[in-house]
PDB file of N, CA and C in Angstrom:
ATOM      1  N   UNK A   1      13.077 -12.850   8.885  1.00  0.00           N
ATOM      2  CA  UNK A   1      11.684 -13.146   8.604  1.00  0.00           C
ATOM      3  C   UNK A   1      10.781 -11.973   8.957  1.00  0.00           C
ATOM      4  N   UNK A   2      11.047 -11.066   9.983  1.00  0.00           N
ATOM      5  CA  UNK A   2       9.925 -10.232  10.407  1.00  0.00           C
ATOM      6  C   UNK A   2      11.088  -8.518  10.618  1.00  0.00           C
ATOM      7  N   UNK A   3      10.765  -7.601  10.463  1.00  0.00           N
ATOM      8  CA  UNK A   3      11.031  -6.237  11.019  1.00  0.00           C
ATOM      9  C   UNK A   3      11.149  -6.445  11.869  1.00  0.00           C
ATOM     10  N   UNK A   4      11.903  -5.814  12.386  1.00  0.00           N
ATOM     11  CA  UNK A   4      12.218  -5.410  14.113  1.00  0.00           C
ATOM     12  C   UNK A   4      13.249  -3.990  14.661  1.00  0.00           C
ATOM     13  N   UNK A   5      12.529  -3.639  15.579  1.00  0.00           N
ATOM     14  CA  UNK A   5      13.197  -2.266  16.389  1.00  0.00           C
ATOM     15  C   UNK A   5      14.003  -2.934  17.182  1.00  0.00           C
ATOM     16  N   UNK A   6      15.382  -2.628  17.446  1.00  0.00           N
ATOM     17  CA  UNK A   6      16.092  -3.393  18.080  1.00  0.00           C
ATOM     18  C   UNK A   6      16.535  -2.400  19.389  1.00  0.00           C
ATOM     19  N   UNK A   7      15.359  -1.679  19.956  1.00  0.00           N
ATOM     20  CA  UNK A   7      15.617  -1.435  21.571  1.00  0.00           C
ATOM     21  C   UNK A   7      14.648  -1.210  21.705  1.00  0.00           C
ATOM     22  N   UNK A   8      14.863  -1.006  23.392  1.00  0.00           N
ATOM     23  CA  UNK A   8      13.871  -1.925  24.602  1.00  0.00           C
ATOM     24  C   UNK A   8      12.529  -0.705  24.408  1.00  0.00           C
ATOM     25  N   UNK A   9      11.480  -1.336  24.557  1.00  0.00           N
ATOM     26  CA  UNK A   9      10.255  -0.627  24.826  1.00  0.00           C
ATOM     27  C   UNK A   9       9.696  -0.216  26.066  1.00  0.00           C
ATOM     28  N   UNK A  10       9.517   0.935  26.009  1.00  0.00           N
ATOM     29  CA  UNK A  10       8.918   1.968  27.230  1.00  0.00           C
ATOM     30  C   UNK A  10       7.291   1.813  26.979  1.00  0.00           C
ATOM     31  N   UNK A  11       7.013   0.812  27.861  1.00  0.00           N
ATOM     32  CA  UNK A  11       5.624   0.282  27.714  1.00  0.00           C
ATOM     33  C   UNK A  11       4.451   1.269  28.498  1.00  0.00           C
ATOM     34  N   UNK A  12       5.031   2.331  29.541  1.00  0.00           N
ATOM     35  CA  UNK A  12       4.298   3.282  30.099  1.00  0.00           C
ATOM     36  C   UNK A  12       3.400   4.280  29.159  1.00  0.00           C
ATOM     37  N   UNK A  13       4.385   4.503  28.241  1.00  0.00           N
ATOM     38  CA  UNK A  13       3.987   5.617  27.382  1.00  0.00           C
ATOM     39  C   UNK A  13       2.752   5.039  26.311  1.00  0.00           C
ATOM     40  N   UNK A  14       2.333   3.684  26.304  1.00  0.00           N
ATOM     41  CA  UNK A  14       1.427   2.881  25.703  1.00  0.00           C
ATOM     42  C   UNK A  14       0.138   3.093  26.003  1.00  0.00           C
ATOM     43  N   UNK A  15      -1.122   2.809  24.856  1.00  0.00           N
ATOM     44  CA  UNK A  15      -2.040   2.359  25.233  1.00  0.00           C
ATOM     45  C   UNK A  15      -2.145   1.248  26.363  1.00  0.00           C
ATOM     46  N   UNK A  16      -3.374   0.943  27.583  1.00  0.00           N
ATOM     47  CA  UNK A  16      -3.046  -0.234  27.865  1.00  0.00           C
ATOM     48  C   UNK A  16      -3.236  -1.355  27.047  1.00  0.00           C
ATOM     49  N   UNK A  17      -4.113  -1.648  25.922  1.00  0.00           N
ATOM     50  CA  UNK A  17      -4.218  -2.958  25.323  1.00  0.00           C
ATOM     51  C   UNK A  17      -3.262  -3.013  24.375  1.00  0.00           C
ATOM     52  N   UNK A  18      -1.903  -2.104  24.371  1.00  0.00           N
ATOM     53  CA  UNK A  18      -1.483  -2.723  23.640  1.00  0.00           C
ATOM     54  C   UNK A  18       0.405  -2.752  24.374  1.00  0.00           C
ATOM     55  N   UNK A  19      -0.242  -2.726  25.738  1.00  0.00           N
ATOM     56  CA  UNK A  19       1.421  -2.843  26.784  1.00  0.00           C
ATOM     57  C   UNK A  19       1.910  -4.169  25.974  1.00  0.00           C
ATOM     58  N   UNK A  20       2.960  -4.100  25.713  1.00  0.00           N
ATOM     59  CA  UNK A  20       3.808  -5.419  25.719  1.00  0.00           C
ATOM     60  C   UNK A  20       3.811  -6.064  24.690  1.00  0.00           C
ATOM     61  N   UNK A  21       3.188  -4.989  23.330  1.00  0.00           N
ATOM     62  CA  UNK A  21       3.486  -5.799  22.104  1.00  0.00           C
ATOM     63  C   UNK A  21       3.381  -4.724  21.110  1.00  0.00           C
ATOM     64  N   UNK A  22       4.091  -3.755  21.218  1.00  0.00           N
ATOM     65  CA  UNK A  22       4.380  -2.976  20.550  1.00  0.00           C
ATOM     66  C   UNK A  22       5.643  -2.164  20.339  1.00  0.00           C
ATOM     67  N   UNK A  23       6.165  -1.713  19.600  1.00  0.00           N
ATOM     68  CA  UNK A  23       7.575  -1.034  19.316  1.00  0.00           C
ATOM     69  C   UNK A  23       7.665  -0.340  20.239  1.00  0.00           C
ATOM     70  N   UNK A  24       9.024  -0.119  20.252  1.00  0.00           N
ATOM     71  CA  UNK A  24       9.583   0.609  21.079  1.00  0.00           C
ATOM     72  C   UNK A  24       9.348   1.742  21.509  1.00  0.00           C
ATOM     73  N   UNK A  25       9.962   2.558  22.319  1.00  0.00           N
ATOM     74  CA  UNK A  25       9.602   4.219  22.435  1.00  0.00           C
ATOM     75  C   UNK A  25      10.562   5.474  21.415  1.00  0.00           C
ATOM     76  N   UNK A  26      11.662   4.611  20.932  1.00  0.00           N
ATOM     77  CA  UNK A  26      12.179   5.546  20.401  1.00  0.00           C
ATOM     78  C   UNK A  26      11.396   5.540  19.356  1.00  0.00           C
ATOM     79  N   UNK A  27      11.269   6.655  18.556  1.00  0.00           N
ATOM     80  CA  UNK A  27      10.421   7.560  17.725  1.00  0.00           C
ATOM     81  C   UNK A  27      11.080   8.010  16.709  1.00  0.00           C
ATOM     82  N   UNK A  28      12.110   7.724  16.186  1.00  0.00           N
ATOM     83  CA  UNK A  28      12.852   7.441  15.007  1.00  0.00           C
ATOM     84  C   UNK A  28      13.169   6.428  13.786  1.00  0.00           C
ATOM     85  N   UNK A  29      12.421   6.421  12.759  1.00  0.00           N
ATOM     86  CA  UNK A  29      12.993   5.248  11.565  1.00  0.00           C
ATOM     87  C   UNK A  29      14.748   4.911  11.898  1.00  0.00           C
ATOM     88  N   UNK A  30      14.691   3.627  11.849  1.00  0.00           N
ATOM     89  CA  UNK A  30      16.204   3.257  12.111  1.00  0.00           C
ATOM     90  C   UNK A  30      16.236   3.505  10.171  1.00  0.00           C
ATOM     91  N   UNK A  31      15.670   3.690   9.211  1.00  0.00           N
ATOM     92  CA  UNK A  31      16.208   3.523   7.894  1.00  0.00           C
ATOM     93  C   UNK A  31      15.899   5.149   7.430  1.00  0.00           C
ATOM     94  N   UNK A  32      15.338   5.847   7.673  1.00  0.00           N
ATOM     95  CA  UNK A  32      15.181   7.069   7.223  1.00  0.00           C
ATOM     96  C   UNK A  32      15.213   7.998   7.981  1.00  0.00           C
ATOM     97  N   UNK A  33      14.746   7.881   9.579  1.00  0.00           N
ATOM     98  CA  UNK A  33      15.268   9.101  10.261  1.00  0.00           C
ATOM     99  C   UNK A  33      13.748   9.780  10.592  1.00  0.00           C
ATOM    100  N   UNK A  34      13.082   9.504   9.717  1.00  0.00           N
ATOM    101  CA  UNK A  34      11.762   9.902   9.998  1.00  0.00           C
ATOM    102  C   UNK A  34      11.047   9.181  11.268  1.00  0.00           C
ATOM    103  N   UNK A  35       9.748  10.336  11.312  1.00  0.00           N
ATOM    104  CA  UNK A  35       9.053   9.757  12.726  1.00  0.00           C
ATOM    105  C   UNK A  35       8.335   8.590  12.751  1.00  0.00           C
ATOM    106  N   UNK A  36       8.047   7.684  13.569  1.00  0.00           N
ATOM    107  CA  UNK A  36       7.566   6.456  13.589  1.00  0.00           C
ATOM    108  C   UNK A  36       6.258   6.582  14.287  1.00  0.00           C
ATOM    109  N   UNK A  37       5.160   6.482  13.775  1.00  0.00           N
ATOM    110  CA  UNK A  37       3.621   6.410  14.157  1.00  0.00           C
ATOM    111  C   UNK A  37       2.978   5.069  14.565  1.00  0.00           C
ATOM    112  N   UNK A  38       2.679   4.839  15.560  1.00  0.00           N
ATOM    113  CA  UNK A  38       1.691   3.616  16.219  1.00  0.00           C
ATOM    114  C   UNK A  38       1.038   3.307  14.968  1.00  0.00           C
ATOM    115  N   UNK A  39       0.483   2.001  15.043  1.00  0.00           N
ATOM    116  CA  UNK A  39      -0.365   1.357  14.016  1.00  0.00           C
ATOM    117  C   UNK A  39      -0.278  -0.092  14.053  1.00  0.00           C
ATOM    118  N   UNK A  40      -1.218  -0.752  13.182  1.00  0.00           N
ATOM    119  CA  UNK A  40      -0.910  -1.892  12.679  1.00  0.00           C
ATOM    120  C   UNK A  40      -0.822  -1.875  11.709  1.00  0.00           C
ATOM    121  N   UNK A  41      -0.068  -3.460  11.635  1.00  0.00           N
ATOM    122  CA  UNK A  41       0.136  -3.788   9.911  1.00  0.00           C
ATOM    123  C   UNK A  41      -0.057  -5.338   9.625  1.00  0.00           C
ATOM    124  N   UNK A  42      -0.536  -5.936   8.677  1.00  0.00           N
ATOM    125  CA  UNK A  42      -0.480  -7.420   8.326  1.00  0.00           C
ATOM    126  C   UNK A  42       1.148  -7.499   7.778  1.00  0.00           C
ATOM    127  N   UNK A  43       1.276  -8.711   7.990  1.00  0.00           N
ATOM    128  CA  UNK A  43       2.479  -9.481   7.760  1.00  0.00           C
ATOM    129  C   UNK A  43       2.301 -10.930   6.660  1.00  0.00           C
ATOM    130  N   UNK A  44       3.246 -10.387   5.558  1.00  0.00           N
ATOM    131  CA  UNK A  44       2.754 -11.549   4.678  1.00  0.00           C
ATOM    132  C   UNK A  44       3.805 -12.740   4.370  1.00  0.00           C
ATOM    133  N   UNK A  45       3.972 -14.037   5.202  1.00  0.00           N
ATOM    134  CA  UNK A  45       5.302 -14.842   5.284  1.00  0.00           C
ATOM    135  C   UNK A  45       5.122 -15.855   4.699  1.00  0.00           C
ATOM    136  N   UNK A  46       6.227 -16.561   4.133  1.00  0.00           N
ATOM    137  CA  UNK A  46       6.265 -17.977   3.755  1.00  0.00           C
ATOM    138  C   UNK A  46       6.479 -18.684   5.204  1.00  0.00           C
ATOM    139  N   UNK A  47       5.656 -19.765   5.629  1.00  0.00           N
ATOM    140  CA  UNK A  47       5.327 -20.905   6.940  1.00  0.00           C
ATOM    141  C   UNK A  47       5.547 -22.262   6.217  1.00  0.00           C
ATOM    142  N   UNK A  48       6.186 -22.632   6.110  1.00  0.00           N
ATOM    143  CA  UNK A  48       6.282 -24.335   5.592  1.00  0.00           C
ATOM    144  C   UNK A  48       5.394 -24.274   3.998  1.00  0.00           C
ATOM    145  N   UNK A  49       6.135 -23.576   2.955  1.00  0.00           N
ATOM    146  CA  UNK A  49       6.081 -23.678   1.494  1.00  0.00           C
ATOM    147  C   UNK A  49       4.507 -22.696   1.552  1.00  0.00           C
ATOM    148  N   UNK A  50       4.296 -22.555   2.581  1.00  0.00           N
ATOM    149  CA  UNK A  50       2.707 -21.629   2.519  1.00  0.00           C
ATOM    150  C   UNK A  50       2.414 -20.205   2.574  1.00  0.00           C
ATOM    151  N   UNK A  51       1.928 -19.295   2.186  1.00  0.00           N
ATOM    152  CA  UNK A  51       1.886 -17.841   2.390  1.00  0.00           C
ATOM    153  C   UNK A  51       0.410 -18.144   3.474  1.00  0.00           C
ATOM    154  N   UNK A  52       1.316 -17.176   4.387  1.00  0.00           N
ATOM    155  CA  UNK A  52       0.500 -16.816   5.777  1.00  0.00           C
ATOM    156  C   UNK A  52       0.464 -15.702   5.504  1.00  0.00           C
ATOM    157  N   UNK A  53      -0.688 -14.684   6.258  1.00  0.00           N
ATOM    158  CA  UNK A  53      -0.765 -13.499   6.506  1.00  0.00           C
ATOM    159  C   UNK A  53      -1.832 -13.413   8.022  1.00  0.00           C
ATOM    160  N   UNK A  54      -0.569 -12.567   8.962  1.00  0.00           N
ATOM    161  CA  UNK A  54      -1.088 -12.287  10.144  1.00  0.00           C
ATOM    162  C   UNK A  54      -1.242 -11.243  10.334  1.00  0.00           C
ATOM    163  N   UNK A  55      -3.092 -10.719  10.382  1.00  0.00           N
ATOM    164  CA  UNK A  55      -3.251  -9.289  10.815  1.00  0.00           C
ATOM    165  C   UNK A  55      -3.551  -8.474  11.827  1.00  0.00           C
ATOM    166  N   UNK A  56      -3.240  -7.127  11.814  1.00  0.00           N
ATOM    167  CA  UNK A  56      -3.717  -6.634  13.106  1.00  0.00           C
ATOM    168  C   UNK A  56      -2.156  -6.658  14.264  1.00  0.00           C
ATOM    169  N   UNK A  57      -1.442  -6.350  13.275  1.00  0.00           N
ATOM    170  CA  UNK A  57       0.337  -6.786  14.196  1.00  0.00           C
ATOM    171  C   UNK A  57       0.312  -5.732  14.441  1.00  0.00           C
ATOM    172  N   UNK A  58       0.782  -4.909  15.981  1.00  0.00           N
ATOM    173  CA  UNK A  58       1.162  -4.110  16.441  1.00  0.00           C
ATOM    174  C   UNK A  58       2.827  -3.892  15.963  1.00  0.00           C
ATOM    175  N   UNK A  59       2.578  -2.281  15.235  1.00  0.00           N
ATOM    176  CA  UNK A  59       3.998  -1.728  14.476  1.00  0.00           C
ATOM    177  C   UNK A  59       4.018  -0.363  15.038  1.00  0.00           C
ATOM    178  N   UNK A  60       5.200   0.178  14.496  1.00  0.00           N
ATOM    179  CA  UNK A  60       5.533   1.528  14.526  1.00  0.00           C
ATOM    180  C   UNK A  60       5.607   2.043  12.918  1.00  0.00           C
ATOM    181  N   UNK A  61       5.247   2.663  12.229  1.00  0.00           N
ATOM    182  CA  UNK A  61       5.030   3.004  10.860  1.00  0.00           C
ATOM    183  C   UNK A  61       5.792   4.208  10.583  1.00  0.00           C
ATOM    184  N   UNK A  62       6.794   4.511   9.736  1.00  0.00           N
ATOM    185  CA  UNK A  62       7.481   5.883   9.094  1.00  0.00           C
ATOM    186  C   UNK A  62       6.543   6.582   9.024  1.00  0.00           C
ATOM    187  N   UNK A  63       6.208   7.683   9.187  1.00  0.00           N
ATOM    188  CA  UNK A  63       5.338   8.929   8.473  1.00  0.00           C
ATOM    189  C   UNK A  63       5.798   9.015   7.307  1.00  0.00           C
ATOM    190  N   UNK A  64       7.426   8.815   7.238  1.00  0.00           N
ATOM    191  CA  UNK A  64       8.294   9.386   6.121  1.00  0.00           C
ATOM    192  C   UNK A  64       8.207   8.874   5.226  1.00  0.00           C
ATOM    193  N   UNK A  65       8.990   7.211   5.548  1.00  0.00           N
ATOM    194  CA  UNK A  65       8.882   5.984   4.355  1.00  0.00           C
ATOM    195  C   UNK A  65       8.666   5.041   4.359  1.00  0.00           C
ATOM    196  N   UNK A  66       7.354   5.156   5.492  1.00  0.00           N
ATOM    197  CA  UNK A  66       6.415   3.745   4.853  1.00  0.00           C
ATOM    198  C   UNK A  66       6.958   2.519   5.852  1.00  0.00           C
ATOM    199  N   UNK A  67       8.116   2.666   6.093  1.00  0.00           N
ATOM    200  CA  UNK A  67       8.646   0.915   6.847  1.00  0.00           C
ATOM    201  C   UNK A  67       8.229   1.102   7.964  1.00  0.00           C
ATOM    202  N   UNK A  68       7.534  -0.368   8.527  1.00  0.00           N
ATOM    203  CA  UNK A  68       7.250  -0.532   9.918  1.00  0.00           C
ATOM    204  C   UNK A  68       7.506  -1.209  10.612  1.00  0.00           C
ATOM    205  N   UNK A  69       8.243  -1.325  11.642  1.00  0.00           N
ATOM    206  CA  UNK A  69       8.731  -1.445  12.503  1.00  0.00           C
ATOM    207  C   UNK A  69       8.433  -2.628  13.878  1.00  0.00           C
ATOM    208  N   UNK A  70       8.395  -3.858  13.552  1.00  0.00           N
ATOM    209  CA  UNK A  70       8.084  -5.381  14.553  1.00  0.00           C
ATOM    210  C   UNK A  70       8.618  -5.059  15.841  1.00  0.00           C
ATOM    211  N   UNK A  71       8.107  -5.276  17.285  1.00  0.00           N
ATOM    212  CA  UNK A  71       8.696  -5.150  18.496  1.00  0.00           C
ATOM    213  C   UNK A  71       9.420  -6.669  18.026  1.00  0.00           C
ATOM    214  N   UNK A  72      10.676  -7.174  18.638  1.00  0.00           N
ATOM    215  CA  UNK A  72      11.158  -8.242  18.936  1.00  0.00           C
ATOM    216  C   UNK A  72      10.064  -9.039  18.870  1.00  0.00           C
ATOM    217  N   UNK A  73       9.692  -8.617  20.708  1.00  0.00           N
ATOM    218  CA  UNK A  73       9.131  -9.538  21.266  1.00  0.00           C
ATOM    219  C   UNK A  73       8.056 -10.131  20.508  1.00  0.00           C
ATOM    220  N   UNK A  74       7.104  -9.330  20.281  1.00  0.00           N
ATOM    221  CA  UNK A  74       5.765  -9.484  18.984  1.00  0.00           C
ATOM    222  C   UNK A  74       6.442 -10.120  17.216  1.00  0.00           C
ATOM    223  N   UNK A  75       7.525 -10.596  17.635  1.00  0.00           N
ATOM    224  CA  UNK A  75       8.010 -10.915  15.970  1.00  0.00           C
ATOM    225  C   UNK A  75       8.226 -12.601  16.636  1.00  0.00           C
ATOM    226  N   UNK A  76       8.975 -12.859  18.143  1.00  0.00           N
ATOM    227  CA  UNK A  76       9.240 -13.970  18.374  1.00  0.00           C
ATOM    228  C   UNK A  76       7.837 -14.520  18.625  1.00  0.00           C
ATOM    229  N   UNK A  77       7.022 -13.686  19.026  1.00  0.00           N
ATOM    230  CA  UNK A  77       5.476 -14.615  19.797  1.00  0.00           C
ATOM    231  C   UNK A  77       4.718 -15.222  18.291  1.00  0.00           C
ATOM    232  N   UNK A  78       4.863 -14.448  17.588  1.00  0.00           N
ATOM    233  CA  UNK A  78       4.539 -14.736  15.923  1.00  0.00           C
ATOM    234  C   UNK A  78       4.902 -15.809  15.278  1.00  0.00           C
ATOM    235  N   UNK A  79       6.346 -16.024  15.318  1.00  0.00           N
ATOM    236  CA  UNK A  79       7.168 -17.424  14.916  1.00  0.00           C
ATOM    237  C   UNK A  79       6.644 -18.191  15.871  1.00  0.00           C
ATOM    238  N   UNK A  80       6.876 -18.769  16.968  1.00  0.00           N
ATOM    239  CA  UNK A  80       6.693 -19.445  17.768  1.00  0.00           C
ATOM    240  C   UNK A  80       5.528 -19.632  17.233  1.00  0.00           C
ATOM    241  N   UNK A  81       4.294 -19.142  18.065  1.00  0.00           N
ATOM    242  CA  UNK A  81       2.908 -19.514  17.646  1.00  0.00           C
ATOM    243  C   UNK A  81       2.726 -20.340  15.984  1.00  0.00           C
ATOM    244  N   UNK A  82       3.319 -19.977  14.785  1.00  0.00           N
ATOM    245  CA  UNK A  82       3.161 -20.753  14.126  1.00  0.00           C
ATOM    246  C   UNK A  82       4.077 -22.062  13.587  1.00  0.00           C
ATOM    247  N   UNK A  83       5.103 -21.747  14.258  1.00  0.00           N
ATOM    248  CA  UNK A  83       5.462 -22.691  14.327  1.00  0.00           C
ATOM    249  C   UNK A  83       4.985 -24.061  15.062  1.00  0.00           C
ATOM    250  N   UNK A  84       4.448 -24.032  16.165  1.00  0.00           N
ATOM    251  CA  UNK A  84       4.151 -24.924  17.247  1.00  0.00           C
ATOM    252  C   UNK A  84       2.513 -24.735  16.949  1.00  0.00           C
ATOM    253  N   UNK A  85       1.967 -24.187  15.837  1.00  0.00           N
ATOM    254  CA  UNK A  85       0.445 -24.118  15.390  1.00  0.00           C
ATOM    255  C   UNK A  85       0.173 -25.488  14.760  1.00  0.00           C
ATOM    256  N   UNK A  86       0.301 -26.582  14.157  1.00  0.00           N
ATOM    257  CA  UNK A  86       0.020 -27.237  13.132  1.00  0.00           C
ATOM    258  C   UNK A  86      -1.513 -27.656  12.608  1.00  0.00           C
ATOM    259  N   UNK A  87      -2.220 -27.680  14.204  1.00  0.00           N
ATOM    260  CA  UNK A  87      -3.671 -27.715  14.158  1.00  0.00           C
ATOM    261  C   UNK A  87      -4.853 -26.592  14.300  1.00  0.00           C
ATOM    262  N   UNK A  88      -3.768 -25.385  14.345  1.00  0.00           N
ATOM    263  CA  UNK A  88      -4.788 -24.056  14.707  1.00  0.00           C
ATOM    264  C   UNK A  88      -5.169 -23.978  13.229  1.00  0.00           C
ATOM    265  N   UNK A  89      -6.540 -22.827  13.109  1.00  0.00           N
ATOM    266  CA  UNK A  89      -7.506 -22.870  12.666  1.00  0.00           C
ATOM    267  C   UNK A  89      -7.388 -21.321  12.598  1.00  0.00           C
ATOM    268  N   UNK A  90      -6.892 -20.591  10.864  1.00  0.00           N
ATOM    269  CA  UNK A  90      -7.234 -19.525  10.742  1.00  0.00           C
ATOM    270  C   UNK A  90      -8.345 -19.065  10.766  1.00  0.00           C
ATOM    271  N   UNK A  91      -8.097 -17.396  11.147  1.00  0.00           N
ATOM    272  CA  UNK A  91      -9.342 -16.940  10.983  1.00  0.00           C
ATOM    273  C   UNK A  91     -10.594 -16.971   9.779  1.00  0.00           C
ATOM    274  N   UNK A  92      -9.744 -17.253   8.364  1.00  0.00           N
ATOM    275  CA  UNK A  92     -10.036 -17.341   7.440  1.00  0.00           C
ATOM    276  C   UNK A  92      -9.251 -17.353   6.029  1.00  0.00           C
ATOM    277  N   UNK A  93      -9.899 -18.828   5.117  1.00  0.00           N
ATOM    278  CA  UNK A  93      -8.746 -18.404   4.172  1.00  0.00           C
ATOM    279  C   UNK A  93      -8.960 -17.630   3.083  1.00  0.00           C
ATOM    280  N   UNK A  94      -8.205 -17.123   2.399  1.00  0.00           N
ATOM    281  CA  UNK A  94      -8.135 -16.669   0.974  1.00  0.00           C
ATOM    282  C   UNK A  94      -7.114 -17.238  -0.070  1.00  0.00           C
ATOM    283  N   UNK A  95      -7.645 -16.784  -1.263  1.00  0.00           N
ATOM    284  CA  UNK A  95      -6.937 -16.865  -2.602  1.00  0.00           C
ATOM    285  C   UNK A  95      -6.167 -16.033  -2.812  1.00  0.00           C
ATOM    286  N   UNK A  96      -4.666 -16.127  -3.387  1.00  0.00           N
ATOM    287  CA  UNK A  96      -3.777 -15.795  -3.679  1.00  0.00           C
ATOM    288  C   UNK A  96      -2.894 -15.754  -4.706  1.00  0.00           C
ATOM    289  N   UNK A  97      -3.058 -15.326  -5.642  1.00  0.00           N
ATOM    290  CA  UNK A  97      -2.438 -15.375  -7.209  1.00  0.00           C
ATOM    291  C   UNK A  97      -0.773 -15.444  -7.087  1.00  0.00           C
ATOM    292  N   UNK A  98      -0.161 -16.157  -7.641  1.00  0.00           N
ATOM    293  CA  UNK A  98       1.198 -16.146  -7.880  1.00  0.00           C
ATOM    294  C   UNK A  98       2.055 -16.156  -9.205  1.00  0.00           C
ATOM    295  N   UNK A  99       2.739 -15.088  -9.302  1.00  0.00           N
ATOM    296  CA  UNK A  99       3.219 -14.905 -10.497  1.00  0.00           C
ATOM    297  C   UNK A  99       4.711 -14.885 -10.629  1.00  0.00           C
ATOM    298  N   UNK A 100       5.330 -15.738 -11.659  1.00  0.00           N
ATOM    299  CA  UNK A 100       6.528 -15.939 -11.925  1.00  0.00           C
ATOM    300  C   UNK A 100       7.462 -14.808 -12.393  1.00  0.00           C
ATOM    301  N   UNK A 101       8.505 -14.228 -12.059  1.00  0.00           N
ATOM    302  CA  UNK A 101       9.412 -13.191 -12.148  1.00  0.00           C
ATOM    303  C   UNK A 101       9.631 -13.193 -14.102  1.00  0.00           C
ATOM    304  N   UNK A 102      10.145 -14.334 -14.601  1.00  0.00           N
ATOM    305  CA  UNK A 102      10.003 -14.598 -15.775  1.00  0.00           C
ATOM    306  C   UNK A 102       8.618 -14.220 -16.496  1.00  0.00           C
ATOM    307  N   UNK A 103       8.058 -14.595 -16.292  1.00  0.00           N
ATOM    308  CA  UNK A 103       6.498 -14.089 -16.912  1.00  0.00           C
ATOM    309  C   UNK A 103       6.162 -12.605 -16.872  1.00  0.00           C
ATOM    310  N   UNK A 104       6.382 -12.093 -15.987  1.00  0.00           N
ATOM    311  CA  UNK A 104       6.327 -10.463 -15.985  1.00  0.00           C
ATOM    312  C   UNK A 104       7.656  -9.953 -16.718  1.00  0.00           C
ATOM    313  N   UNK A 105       8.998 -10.489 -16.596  1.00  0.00           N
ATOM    314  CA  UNK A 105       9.795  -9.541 -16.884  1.00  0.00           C
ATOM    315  C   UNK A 105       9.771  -9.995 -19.122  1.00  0.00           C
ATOM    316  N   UNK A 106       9.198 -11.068 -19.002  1.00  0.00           N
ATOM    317  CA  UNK A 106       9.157 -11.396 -20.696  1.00  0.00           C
ATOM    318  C   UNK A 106       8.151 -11.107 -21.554  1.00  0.00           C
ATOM    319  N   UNK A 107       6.906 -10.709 -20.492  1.00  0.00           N
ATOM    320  CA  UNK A 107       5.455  -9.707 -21.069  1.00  0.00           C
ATOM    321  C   UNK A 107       6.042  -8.587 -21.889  1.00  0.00           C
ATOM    322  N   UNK A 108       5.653  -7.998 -22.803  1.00  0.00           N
ATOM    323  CA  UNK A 108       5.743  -7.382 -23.848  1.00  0.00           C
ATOM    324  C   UNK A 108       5.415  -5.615 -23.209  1.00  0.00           C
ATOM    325  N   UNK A 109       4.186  -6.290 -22.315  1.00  0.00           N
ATOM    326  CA  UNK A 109       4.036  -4.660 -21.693  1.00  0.00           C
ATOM    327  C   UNK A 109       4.654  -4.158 -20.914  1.00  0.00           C
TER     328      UNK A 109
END
């Protein structure tokens, strides 16, 4: 369901607001090798037949190619929380267009 760096984070080397929920320290794409840059990123999931999007997720980002990188821990606090959410109250909703694989691949253009 979510990205993830699968070793332990060196939380010293961190901003403080963002100790304890952010990728790791190693500084390598596990898929390309390239360097991995602090950042955030939104996350866009199916939650019970619904598209969620949670923003402002603390990642590690490729310089190289783009993939970014979920701490564990910040991927389990994510599930959990919506899972055990049923009455929380997004920040806000939006509209979301959905388009069938068939319909694009039988368009003419």
């Amino acid at each position: 369901m979510f990205l993830v760096v699968l070793k332990k984070v060196n939380k010293d080397s961190l901003p403080e607001m963002m100790k304890g929920e952010i990728m790791s320290d190693h500084v390598m794409c596990d898929l390309c090798g390239g360097t991995l840059a602090q950042s955030t990123i939104s996350l866009h999931l199916l939650h019970d037949k619904q598209l969620v999007v949670v923003s402002d997720v603390p990642a590690g980002t490729c310089e190289q190619c783009g993939q970014s990188h979920v701490d564990p821990d910040v991927s389990a606090r994510i599930e959990k929380y919506l899972h055990n959410c049923d009455t929380c109250q997004p920040q806000r909703y939006i509209q979301v267009p959905e388009f069938s694989a068939t319909q694009i691949l039988d368009s003419e253009s």
